[in-house]
N, C-alpha and C. Protein backbone atom coordinates (compact mmCIF):
# COMPACT_ATOMS: atom_id res chain seq x y z
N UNK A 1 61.80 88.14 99.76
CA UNK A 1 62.72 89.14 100.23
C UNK A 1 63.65 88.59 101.30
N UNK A 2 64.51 89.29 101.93
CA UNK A 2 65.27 89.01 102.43
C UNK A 2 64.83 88.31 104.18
N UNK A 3 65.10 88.25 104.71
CA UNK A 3 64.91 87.32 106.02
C UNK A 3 65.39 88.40 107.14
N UNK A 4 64.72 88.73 107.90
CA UNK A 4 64.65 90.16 108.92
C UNK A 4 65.03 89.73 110.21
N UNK A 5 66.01 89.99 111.32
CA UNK A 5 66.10 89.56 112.23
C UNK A 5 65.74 90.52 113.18
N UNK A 6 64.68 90.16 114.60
CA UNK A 6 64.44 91.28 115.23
C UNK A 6 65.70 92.21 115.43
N UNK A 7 65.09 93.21 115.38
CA UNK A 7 65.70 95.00 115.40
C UNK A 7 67.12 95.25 113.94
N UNK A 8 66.61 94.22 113.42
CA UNK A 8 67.43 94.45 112.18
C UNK A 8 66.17 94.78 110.51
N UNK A 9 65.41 95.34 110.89
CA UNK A 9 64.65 96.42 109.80
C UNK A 9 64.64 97.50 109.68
N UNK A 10 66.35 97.81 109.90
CA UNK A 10 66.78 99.22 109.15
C UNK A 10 67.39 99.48 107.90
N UNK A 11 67.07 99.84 106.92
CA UNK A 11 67.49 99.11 105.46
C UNK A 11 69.07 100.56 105.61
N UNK A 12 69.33 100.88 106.17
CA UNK A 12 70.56 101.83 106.42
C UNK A 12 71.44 100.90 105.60
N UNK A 13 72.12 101.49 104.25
CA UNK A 13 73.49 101.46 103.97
C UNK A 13 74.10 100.93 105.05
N UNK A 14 75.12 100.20 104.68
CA UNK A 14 76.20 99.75 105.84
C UNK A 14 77.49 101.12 105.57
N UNK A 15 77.66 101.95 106.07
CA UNK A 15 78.92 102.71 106.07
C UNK A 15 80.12 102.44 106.09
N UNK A 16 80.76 101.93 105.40
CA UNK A 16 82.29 101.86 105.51
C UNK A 16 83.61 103.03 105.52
N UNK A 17 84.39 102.56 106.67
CA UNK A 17 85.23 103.58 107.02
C UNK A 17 86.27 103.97 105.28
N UNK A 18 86.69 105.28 105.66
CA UNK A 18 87.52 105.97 104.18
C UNK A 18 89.33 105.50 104.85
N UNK A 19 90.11 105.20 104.18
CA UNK A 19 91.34 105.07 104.01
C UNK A 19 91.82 106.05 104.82
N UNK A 20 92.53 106.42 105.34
CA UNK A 20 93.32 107.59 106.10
C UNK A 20 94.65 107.75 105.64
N UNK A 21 95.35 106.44 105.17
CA UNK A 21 96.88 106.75 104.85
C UNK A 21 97.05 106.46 103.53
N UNK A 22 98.15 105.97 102.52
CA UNK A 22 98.15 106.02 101.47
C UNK A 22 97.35 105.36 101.04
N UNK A 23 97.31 106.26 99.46
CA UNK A 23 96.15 105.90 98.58
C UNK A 23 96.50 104.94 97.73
N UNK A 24 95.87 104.00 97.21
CA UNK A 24 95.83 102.37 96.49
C UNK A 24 94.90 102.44 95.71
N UNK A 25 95.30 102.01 94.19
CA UNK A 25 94.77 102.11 92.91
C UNK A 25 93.67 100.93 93.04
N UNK A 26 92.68 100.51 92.03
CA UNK A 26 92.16 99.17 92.08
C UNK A 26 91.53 98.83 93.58
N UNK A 27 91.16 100.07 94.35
CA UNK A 27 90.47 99.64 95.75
C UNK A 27 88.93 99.39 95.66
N UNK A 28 87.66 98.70 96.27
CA UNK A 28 86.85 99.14 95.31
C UNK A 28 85.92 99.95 96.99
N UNK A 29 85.39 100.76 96.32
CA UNK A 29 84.75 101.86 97.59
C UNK A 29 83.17 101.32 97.72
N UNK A 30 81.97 100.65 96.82
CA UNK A 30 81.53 100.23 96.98
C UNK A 30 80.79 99.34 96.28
N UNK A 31 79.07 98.81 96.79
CA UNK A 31 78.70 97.41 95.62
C UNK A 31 79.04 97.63 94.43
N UNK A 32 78.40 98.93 94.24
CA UNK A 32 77.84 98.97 92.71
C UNK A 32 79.69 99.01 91.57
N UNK A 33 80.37 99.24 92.29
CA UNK A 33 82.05 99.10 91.51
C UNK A 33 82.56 97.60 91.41
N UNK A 34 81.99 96.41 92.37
CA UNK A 34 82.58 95.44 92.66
C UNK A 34 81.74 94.88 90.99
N UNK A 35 80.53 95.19 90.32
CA UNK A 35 80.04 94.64 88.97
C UNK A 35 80.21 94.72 88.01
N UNK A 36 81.02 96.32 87.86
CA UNK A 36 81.68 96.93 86.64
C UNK A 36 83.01 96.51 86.68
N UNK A 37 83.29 95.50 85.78
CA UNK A 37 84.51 95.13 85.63
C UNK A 37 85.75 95.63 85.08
N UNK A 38 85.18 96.90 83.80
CA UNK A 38 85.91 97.89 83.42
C UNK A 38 86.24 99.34 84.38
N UNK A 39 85.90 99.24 85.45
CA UNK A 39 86.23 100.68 86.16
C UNK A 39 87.69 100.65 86.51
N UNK A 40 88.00 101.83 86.70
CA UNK A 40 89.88 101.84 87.50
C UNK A 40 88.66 102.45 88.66
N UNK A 41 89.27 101.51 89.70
CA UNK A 41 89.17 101.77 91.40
C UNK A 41 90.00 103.09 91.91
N UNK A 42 89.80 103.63 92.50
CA UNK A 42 90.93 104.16 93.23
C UNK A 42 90.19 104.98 94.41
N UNK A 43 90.59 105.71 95.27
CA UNK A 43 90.13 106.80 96.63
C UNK A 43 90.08 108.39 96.19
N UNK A 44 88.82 108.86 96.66
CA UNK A 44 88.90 110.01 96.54
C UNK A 44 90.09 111.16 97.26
N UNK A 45 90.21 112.06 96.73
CA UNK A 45 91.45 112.93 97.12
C UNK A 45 91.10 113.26 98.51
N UNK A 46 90.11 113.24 98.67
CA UNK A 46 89.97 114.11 100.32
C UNK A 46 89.75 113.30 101.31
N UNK A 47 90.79 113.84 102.11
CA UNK A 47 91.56 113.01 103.55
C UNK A 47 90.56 113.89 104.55
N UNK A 48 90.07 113.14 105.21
CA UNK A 48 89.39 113.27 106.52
C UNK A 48 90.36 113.96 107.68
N UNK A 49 89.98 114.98 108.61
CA UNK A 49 90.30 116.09 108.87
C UNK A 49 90.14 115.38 110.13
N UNK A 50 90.93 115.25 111.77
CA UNK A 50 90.71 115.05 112.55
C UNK A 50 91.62 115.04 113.71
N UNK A 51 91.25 115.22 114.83
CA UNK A 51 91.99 115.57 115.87
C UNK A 51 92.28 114.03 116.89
N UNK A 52 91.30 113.25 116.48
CA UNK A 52 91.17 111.95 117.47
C UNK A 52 92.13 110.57 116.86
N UNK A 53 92.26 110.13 117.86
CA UNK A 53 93.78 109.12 117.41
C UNK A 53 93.71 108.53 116.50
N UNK A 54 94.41 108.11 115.31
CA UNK A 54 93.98 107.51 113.80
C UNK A 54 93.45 105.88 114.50
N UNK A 55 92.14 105.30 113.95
CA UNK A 55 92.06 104.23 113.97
C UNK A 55 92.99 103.45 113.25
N UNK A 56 92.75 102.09 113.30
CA UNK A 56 93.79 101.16 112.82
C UNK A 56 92.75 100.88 111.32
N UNK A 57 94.11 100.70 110.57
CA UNK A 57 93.10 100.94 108.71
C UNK A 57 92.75 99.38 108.21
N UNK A 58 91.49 99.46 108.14
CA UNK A 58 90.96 98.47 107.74
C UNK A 58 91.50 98.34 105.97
N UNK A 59 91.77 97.19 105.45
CA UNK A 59 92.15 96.57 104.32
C UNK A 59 91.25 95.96 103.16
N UNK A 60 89.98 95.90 103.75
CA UNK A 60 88.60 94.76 103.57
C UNK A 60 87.44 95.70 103.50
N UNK A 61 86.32 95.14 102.78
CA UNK A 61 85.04 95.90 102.95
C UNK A 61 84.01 95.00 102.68
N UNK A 62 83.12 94.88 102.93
CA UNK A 62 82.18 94.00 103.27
C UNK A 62 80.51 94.73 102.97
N UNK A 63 79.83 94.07 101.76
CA UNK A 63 78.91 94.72 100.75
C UNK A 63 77.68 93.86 100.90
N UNK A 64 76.85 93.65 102.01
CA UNK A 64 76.01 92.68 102.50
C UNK A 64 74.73 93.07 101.22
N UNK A 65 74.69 91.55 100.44
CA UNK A 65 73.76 91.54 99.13
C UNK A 65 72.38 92.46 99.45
N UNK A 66 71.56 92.67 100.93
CA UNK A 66 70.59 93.59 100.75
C UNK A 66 70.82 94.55 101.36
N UNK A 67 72.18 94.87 100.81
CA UNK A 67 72.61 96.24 101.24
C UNK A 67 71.93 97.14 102.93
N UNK A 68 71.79 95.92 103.59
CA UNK A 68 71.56 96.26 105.35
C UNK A 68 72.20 96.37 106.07
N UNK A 69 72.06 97.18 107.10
CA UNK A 69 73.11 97.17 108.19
C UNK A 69 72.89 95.86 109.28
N UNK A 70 74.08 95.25 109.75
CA UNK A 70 73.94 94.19 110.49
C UNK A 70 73.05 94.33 111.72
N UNK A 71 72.18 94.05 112.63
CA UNK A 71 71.61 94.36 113.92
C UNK A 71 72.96 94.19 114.50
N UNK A 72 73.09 94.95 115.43
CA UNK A 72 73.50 94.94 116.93
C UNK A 72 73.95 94.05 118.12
N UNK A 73 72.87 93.06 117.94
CA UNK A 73 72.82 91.74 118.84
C UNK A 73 72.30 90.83 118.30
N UNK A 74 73.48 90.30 117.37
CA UNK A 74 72.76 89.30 116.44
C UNK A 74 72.88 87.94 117.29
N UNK A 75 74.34 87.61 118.18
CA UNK A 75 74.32 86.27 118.83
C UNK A 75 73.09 86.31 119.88
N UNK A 76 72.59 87.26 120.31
CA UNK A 76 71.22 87.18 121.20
C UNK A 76 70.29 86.84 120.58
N UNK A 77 69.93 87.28 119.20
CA UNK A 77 68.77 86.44 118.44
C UNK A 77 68.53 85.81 118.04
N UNK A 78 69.89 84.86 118.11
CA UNK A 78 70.07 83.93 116.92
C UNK A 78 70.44 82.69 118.19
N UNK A 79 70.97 82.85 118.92
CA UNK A 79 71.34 81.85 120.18
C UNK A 79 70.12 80.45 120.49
N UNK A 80 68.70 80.83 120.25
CA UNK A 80 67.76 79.79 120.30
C UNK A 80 66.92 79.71 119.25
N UNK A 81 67.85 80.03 117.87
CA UNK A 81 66.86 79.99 116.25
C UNK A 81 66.73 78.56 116.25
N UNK A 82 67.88 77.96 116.30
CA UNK A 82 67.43 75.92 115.84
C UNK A 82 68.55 75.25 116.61
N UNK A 83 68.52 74.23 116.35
CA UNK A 83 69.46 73.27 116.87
C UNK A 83 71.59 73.53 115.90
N UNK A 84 72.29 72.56 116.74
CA UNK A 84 73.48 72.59 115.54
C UNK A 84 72.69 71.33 114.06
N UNK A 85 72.28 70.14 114.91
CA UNK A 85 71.42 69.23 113.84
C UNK A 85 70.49 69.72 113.31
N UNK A 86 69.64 70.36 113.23
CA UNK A 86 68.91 71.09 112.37
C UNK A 86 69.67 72.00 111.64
N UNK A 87 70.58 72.69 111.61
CA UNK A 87 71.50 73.08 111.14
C UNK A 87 71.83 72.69 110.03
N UNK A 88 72.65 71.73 110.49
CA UNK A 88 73.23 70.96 109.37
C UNK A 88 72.54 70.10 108.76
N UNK A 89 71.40 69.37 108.87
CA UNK A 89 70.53 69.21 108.10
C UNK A 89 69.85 70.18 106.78
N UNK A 90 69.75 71.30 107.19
CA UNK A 90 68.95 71.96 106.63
C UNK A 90 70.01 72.77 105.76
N UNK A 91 71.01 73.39 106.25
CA UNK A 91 72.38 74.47 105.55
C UNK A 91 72.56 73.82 104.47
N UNK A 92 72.68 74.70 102.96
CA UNK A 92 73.12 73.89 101.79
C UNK A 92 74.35 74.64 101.59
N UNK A 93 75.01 73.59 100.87
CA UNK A 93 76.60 74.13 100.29
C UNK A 93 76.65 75.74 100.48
N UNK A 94 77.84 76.00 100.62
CA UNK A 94 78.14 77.15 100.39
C UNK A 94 78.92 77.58 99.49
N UNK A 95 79.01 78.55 98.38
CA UNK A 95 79.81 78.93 97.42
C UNK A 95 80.48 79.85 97.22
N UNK A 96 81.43 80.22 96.67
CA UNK A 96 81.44 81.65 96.50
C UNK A 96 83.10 81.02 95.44
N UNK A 97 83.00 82.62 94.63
CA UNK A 97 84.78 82.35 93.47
C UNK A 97 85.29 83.79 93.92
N UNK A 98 86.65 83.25 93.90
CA UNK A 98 87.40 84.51 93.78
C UNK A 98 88.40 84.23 92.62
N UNK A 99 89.00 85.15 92.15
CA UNK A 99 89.40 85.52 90.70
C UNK A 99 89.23 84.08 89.90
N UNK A 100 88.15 83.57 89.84
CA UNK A 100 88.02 82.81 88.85
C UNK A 100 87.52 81.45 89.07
N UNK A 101 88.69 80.93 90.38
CA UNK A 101 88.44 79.72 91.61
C UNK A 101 87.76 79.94 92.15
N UNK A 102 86.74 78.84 91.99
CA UNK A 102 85.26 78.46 92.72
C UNK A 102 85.84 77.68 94.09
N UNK A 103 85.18 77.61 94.93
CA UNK A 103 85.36 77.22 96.36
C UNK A 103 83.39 76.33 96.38
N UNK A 104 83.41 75.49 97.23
CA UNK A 104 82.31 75.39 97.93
C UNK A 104 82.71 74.42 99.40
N UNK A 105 81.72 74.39 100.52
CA UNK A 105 81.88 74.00 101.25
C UNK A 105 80.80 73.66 102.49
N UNK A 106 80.40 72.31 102.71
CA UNK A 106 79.15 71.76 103.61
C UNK A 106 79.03 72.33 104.55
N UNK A 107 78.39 72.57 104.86
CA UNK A 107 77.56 73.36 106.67
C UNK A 107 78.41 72.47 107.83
N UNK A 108 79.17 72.66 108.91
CA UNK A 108 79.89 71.94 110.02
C UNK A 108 79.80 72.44 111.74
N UNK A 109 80.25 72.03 112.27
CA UNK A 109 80.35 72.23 113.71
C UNK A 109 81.87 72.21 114.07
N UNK A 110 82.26 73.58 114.06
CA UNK A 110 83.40 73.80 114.33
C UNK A 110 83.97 73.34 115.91
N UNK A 111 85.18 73.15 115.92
CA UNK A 111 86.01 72.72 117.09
C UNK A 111 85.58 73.73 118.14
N UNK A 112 85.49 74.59 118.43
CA UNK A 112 85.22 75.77 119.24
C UNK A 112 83.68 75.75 119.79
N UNK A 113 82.91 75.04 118.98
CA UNK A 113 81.60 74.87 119.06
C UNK A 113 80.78 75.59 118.50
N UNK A 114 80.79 76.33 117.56
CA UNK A 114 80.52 77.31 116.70
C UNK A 114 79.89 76.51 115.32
N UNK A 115 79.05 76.92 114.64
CA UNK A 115 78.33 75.85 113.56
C UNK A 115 78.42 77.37 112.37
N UNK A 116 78.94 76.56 110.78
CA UNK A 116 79.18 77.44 109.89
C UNK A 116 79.74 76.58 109.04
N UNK A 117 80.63 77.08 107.94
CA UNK A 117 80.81 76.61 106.95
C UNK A 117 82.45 77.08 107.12
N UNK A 118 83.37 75.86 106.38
CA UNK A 118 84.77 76.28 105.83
C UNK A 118 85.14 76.22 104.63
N UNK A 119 85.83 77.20 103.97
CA UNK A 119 86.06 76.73 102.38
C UNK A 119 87.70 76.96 102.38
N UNK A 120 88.00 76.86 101.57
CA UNK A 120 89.63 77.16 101.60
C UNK A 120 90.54 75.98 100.00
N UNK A 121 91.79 76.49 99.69
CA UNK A 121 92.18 75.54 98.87
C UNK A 121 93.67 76.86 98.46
N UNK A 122 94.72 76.10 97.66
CA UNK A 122 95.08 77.49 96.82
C UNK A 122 94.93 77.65 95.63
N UNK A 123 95.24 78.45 95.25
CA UNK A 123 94.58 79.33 93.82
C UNK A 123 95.71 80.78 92.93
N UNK A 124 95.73 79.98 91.87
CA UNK A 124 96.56 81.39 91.43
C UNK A 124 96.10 82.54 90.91
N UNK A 125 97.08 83.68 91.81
CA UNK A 125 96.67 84.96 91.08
C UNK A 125 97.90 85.96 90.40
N UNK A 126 97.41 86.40 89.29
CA UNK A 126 98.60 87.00 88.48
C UNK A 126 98.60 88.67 89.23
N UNK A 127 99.37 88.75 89.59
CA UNK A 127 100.25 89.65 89.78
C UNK A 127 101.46 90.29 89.16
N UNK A 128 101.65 91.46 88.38
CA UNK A 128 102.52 91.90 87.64
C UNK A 128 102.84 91.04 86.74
N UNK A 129 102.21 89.99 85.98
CA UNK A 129 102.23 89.37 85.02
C UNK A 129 103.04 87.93 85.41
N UNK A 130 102.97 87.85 87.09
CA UNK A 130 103.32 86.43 87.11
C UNK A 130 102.08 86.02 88.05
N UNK A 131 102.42 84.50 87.99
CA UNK A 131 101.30 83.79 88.64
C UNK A 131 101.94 83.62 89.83
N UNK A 132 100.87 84.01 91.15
CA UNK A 132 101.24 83.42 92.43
C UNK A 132 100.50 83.01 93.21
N UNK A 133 100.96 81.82 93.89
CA UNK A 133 100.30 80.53 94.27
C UNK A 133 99.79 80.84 95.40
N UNK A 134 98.43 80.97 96.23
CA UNK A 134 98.36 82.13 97.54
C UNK A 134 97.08 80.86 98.32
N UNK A 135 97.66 81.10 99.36
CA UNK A 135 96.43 79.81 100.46
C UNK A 135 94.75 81.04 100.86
N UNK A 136 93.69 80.09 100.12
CA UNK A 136 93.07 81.25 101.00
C UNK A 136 92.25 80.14 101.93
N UNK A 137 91.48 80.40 102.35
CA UNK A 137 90.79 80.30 104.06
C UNK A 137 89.99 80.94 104.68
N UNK A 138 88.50 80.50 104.41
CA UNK A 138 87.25 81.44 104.76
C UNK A 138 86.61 80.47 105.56
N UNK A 139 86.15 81.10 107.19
CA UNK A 139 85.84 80.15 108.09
C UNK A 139 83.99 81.67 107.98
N UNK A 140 83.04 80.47 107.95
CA UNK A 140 81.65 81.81 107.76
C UNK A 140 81.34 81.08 109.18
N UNK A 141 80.91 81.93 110.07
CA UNK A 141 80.36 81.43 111.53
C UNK A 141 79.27 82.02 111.93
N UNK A 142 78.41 81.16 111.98
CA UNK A 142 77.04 81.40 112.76
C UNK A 142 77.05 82.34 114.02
N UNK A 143 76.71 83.06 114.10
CA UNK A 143 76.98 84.24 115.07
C UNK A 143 75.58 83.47 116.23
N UNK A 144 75.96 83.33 117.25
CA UNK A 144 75.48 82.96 118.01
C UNK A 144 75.48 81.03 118.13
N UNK A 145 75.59 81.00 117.21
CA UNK A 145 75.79 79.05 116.91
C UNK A 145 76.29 78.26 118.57
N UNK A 146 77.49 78.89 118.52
CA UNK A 146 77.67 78.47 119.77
C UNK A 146 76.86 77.81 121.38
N UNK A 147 75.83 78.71 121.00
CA UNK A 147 74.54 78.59 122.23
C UNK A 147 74.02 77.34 121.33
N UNK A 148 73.48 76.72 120.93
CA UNK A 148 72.55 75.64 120.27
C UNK A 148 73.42 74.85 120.62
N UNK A 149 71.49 73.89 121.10
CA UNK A 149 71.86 72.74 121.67
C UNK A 149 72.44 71.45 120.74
N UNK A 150 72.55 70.58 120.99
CA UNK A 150 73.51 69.54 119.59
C UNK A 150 71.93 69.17 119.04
């Protein structure tokens, strides 16, 4: 099973905020839509009712595989898990594809001092029936990494 970090054994759904301003076709609202490849995406009709200042609208959603909510103070628990060399010893590739383009990328010690993985390259995506050439750039960072000793 999954790997438990103290005060993170609350299996709580992660909640993601609803759209507030216009609505966008092909959005996906949650896991179980990101597998069905035949669904049309889109937002439910009903706009949230409120008196308090509109937050700023998130674009992104984020579907953590055992569907958990993140702990709280994760760089506090994680600040004296291992070394950055044990780290990177031990971290295997990282992978992940988006529309099609596979990415992978070795475990590192970022400039900042931060230990994680970078992937990045470009990749085409069709859009209205043309292809366009788009940079992507995924920096994954050890939340707390920073504290470990070399």
């Amino acid at each position: 099973g999954p790997v438990l970090l103290p005060g993170a054994n609350d299996p709580t759904p992660v909640k993601m905020p609803r759209r507030t301003s216009r609505k966008r076709k092909n959005v996906v609202e949650s896991p179980t839509e990101l597998n069905d490849s035949k669904s049309e995406f889109s937002l439910s009709d009903e706009e949230p009712v409120s008196t308090k200042k509109p937050k700023i609208e998130k674009h992104h959603r984020c579907f953590p595989s055992d569907g958990m909510k993140a702990p709280s103070k994760i760089p506090k628990d994680q600040k004296s898990c291992m070394t950055k060399e044990e780290f990177i010893e031990a971290a295997k590739e990282l992978r992940f594809e988006l529309e099609g383009s596979k990415f992978s990328g070795d475990a590192r010690t970022f400039s900042s001092g931060s230990s994680g993985w970078y992937l990045g390259g470009k990749i085409p995506i069709i859009v209205n029936g043309k292809t366009l050439w788009c940079q992507v750039g995924m920096n994954v960072s050890v939340l707390g990494s920073k504290e470990w000793k070399e």
